[in-house]
Every structure is written in C-alpha cells, then in structure tokens.
N, C-alpha and C. Protein backbone atom coordinates (compact mmCIF):
# COMPACT_ATOMS: atom_id res chain seq x y z
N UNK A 1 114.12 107.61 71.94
CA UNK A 1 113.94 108.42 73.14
C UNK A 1 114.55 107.69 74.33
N UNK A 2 115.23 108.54 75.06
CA UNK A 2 115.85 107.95 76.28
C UNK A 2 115.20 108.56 77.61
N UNK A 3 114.05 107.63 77.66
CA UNK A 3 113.43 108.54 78.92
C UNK A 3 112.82 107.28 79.69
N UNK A 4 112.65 107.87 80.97
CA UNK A 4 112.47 106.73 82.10
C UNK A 4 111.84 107.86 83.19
N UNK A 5 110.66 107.09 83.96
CA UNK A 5 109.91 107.32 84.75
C UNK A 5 110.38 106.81 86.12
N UNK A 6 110.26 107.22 87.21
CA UNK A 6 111.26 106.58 88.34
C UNK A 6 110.55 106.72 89.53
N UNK A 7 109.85 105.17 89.94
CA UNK A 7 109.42 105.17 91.27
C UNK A 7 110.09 105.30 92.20
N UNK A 8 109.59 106.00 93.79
CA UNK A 8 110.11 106.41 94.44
C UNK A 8 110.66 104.86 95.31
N UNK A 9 110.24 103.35 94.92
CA UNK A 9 111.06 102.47 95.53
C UNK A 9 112.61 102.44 94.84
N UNK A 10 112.74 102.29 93.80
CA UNK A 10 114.00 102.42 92.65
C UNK A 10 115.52 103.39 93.96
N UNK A 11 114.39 104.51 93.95
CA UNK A 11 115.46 105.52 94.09
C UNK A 11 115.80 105.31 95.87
N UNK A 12 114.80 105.12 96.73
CA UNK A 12 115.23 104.40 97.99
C UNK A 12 115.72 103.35 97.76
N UNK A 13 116.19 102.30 97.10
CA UNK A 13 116.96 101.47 97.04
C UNK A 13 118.23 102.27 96.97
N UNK A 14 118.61 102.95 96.26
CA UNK A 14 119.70 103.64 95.99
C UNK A 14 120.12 104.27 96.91
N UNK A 15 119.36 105.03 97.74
CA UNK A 15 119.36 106.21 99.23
C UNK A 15 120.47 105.18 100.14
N UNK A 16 119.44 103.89 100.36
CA UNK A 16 119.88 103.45 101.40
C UNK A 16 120.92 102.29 101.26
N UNK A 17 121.14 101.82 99.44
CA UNK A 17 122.45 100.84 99.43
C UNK A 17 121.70 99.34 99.15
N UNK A 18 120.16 99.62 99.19
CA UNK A 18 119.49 98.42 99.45
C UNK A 18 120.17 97.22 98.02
N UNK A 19 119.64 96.03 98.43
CA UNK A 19 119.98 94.87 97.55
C UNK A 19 119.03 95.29 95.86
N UNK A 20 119.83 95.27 95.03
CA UNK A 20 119.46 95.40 93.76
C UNK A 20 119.94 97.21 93.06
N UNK A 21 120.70 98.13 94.28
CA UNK A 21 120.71 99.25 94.26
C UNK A 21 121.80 99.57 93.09
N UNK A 22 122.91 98.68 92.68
CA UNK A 22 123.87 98.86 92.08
C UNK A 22 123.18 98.56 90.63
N UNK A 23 122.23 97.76 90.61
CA UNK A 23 121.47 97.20 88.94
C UNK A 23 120.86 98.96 89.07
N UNK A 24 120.22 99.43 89.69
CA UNK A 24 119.31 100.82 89.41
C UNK A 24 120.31 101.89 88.97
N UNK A 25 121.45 101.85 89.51
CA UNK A 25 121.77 103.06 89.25
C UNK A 25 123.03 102.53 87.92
N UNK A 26 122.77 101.80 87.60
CA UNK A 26 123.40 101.23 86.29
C UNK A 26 122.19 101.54 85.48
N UNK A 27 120.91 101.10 84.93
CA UNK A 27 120.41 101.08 84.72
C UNK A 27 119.85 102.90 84.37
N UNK A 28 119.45 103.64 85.46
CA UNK A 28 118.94 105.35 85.66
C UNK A 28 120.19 105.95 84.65
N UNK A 29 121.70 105.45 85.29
CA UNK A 29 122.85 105.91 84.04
C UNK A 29 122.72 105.98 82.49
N UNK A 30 121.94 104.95 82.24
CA UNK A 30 121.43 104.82 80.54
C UNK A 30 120.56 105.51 80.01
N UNK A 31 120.00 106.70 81.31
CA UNK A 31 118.89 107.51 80.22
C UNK A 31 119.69 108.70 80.22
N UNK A 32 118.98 109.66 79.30
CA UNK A 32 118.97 111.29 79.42
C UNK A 32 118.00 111.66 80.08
N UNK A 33 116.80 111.45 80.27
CA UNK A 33 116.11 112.03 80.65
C UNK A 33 115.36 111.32 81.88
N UNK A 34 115.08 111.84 83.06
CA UNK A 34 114.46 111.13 84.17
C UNK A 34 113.69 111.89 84.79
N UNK A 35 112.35 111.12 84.78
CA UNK A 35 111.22 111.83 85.48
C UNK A 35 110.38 111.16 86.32
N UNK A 36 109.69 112.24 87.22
CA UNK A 36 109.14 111.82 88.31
C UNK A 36 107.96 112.59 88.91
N UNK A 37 106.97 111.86 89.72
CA UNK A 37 105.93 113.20 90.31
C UNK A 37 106.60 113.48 91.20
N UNK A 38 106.99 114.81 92.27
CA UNK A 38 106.99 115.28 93.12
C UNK A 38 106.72 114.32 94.36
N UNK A 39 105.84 113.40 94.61
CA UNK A 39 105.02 112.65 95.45
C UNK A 39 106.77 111.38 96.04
N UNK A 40 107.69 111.48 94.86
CA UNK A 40 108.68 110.81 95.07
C UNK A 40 109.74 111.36 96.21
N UNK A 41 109.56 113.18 96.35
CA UNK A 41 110.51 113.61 96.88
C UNK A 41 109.89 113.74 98.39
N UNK A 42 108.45 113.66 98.53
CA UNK A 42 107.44 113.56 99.85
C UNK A 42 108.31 112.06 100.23
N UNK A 43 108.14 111.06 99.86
CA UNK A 43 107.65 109.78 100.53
C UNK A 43 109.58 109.69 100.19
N UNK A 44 110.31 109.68 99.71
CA UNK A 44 111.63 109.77 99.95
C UNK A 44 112.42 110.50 101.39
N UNK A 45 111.94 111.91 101.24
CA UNK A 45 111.75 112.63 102.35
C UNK A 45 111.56 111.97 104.21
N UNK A 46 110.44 111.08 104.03
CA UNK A 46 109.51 110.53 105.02
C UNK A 46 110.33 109.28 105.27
N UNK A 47 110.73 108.65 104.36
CA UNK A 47 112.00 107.16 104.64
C UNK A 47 112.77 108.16 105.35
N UNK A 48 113.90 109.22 104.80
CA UNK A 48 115.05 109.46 105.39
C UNK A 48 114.36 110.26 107.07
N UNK A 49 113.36 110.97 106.90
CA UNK A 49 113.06 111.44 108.01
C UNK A 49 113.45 110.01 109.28
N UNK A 50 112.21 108.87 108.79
CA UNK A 50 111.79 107.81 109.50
C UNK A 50 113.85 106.94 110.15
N UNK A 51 114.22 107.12 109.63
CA UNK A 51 115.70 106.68 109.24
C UNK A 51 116.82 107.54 110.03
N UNK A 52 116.35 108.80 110.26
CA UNK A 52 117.25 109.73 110.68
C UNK A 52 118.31 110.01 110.02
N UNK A 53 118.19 109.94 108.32
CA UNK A 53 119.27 109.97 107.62
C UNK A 53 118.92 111.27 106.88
N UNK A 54 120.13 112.45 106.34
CA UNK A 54 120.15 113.13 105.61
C UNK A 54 119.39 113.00 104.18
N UNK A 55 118.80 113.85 103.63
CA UNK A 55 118.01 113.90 102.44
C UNK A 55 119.03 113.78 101.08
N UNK A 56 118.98 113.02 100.50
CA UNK A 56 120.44 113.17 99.38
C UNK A 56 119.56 113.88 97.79
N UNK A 57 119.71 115.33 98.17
CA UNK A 57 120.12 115.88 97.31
C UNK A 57 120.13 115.99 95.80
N UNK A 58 121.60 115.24 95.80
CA UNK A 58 122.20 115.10 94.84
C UNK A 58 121.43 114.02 93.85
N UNK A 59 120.79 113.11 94.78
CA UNK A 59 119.92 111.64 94.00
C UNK A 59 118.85 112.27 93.12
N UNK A 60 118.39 113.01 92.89
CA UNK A 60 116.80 113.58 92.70
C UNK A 60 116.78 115.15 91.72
N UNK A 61 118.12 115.80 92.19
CA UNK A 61 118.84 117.09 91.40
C UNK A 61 118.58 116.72 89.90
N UNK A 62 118.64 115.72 89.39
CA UNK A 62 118.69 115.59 87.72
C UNK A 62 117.63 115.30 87.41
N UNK A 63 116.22 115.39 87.95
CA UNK A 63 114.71 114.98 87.66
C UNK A 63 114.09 116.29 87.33
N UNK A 64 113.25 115.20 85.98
CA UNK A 64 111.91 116.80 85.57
C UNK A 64 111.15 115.85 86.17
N UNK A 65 109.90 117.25 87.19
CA UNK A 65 108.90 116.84 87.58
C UNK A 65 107.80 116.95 86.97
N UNK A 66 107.03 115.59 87.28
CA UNK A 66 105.72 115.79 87.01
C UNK A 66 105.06 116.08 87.20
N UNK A 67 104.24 117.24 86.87
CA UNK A 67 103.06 118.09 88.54
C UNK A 67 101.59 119.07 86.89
N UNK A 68 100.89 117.52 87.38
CA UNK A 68 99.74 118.09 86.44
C UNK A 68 99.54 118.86 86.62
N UNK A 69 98.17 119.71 85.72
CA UNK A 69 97.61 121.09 86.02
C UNK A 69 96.16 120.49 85.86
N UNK A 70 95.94 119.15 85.72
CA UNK A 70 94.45 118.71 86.12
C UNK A 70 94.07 117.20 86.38
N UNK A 71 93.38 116.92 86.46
CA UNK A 71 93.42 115.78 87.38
C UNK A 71 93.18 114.30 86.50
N UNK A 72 93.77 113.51 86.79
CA UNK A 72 94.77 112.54 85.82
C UNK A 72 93.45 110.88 86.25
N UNK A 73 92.44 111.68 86.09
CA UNK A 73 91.26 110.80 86.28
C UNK A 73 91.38 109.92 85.02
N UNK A 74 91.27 110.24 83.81
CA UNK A 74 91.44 109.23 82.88
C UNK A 74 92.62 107.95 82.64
N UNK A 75 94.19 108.77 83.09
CA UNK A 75 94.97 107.97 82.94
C UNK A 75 94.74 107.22 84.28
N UNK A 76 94.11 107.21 85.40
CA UNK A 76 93.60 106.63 86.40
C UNK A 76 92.64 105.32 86.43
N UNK A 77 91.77 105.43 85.15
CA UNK A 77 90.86 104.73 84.74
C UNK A 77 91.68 103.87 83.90
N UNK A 78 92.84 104.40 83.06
CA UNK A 78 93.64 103.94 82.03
C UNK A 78 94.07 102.43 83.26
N UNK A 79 95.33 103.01 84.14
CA UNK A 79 95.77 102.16 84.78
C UNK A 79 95.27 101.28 85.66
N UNK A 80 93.90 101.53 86.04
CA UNK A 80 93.28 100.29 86.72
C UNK A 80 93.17 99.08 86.21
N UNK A 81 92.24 99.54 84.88
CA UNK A 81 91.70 98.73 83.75
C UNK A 81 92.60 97.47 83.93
N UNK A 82 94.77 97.55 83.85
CA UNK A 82 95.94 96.89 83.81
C UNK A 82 95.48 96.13 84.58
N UNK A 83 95.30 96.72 85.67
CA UNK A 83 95.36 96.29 87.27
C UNK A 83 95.19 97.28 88.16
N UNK A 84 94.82 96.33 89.55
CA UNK A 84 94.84 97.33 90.51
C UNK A 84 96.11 97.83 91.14
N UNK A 85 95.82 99.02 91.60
CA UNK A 85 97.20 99.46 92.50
C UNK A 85 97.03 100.22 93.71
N UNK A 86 97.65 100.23 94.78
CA UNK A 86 97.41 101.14 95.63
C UNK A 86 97.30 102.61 95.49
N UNK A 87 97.48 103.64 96.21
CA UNK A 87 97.22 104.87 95.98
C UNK A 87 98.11 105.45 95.46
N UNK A 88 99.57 105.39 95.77
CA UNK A 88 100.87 106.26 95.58
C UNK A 88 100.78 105.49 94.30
N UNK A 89 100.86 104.49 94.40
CA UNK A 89 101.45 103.68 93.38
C UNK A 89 100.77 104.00 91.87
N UNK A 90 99.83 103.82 92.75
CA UNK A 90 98.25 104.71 90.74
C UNK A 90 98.86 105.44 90.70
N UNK A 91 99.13 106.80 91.41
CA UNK A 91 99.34 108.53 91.14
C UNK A 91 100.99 108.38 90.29
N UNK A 92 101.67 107.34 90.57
CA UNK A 92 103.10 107.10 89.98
C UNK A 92 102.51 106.57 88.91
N UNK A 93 102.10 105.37 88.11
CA UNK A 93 101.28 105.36 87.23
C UNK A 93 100.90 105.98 85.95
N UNK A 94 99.51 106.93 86.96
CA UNK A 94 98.98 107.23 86.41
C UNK A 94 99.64 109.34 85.59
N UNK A 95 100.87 108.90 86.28
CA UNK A 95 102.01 110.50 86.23
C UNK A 95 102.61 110.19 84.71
N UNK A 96 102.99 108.79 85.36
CA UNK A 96 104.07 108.20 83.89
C UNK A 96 102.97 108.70 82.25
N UNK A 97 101.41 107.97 82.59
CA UNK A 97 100.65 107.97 81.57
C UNK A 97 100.30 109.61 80.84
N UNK A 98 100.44 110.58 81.77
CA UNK A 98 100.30 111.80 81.67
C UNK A 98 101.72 112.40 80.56
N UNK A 99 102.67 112.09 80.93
CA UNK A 99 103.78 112.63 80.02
C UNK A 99 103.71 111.52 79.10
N UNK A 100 103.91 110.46 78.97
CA UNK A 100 104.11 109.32 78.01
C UNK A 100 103.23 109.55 76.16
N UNK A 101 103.94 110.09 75.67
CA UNK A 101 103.07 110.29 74.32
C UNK A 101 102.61 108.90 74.16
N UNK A 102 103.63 107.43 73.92
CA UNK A 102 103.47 106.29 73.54
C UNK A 102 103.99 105.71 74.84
N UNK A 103 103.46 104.89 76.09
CA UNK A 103 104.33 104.13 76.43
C UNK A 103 105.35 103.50 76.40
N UNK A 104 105.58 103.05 75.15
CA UNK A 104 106.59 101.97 74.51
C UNK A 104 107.26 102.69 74.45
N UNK A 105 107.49 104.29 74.23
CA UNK A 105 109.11 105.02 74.45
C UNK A 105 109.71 105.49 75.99
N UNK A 106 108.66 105.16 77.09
CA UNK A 106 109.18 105.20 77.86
C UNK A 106 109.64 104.34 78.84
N UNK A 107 110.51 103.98 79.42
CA UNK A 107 111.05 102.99 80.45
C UNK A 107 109.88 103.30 81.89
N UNK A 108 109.88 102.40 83.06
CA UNK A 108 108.94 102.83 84.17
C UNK A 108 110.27 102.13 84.59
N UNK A 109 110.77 102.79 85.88
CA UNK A 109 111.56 102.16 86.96
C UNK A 109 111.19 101.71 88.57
N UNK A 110 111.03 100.69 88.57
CA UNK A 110 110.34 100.14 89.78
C UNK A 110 110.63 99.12 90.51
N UNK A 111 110.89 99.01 91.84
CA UNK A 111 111.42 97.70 92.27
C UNK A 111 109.86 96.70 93.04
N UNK A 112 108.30 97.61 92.72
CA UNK A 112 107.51 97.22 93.17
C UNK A 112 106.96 96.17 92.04
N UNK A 113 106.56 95.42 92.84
CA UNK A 113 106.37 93.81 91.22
C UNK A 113 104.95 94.42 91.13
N UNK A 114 103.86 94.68 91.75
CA UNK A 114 102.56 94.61 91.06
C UNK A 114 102.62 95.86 90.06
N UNK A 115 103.24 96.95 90.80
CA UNK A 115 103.68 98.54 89.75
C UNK A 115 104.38 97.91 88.40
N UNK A 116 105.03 97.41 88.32
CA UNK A 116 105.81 96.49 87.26
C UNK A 116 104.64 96.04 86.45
N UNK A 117 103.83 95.17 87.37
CA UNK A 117 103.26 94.29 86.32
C UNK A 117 102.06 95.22 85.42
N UNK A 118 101.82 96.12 86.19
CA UNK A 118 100.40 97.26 85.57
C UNK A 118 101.18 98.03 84.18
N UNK A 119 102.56 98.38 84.72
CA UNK A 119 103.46 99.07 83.93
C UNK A 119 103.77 98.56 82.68
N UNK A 120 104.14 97.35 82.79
CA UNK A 120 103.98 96.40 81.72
C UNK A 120 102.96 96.24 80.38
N UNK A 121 101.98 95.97 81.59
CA UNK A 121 100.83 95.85 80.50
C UNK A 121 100.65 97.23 79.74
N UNK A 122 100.25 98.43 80.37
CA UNK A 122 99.86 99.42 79.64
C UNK A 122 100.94 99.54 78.18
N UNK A 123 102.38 99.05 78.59
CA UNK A 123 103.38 98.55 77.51
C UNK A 123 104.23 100.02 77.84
N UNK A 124 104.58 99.98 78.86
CA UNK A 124 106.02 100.65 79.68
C UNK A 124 107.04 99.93 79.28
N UNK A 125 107.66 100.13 78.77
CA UNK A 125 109.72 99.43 79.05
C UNK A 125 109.64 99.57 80.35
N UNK A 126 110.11 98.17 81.11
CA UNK A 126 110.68 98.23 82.28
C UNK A 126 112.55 98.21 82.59
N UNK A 127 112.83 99.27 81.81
CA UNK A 127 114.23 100.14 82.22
C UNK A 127 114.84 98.86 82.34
C-alpha cells in the first residue's frame, strides 16, 4: 500500500519553501494515495491568510479527506496512551488512526517531532 497521512506542518513547509520543503515533496511524490483531515485546509488557510499569501490550490487538489461520521474518542484514547499531544495535533493523529486498517501500511508525514514520536510508536511509517 502506498498511502501516507499528511500533517498540515509537512505541507506548509512546502506552501512557503520552508527548510526541509524539497525532502517533503520528494518524499509526498512516492505515494498514490494522500490523505488528510480537512482541519489541514483550516489551519493552512489561516498561515496563508496570516502571510497575506494566496491559498495554493494546487498543493492539497490531490487529497482524500478525512471527515468522520463519529467521534474518534477511542482512537483518541489510542493516541494518548503513545503520548501526549496537543489538540490539532491528536485530531491529526487520531484521523490517521481512523482510516489506518494497520498502521504499519501507512506512512504519517510530519515535520512536528513530538507528532512523529506518538506516530511512531502507535507504528506509523514515518514517510
């Protein structure tokens, strides 16, 4: 399976050119499939707002979203257990754990180290 989960730091690295942006989008190139909660295109949104830069589109056009139909309390409990995480960061998480039949077939893409390290453990490929 070629699938990868994609935090919304990954893909602002990319927006804005940031340092490590050329490894991500080398990296996002190697899947077929790329997914994300919705919550990525809010807080993406809110950088370029904050930035006064155009919304790109084109970055985000090739994503299936993730948008439960109930509330992801268990995989919530799942990902604490790892570690703690802030709020966005659980709901990214705890999104990945929602589609993920097996972790281990899916990649998590993240340039956040503690998201990494939770990601890890639950036994995410880190892309």
């Amino acid at each position: 399976m070629s699938a990868a989960y994609v935090d919304t730091s990954a893909i602002v690295s990319v927006a804005f050119v940031e340092a490590g942006a050329d490894e991500i989008v080398r990296r996002l190139r190697g899947f077929r499939d790329l997914m994300s909660s919705n919550l990525l295109e809010a807080e993406l949104r809110s950088v370029c707002a904050r930035e006064e830069q155009p919304f790109p589109e084109d970055l985000v056009s090739g994503f299936s979203w993730v948008q439960p139909n109930r509330p992801l309390s268990r995989e919530m409990r799942t990902a604490l257990r790892a570690g703690y995480l802030r709020g966005a960061d659980l709901w990214h998480v705890a999104c990945a754990l929602h589609v993920a039949q097996r972790p281990s077939d899916v990649s998590f893409i993240t340039l956040d180290e503690r998201q990494a390290e939770v990601a890890a453990a639950l036994n995410f490929r880190l892309g």
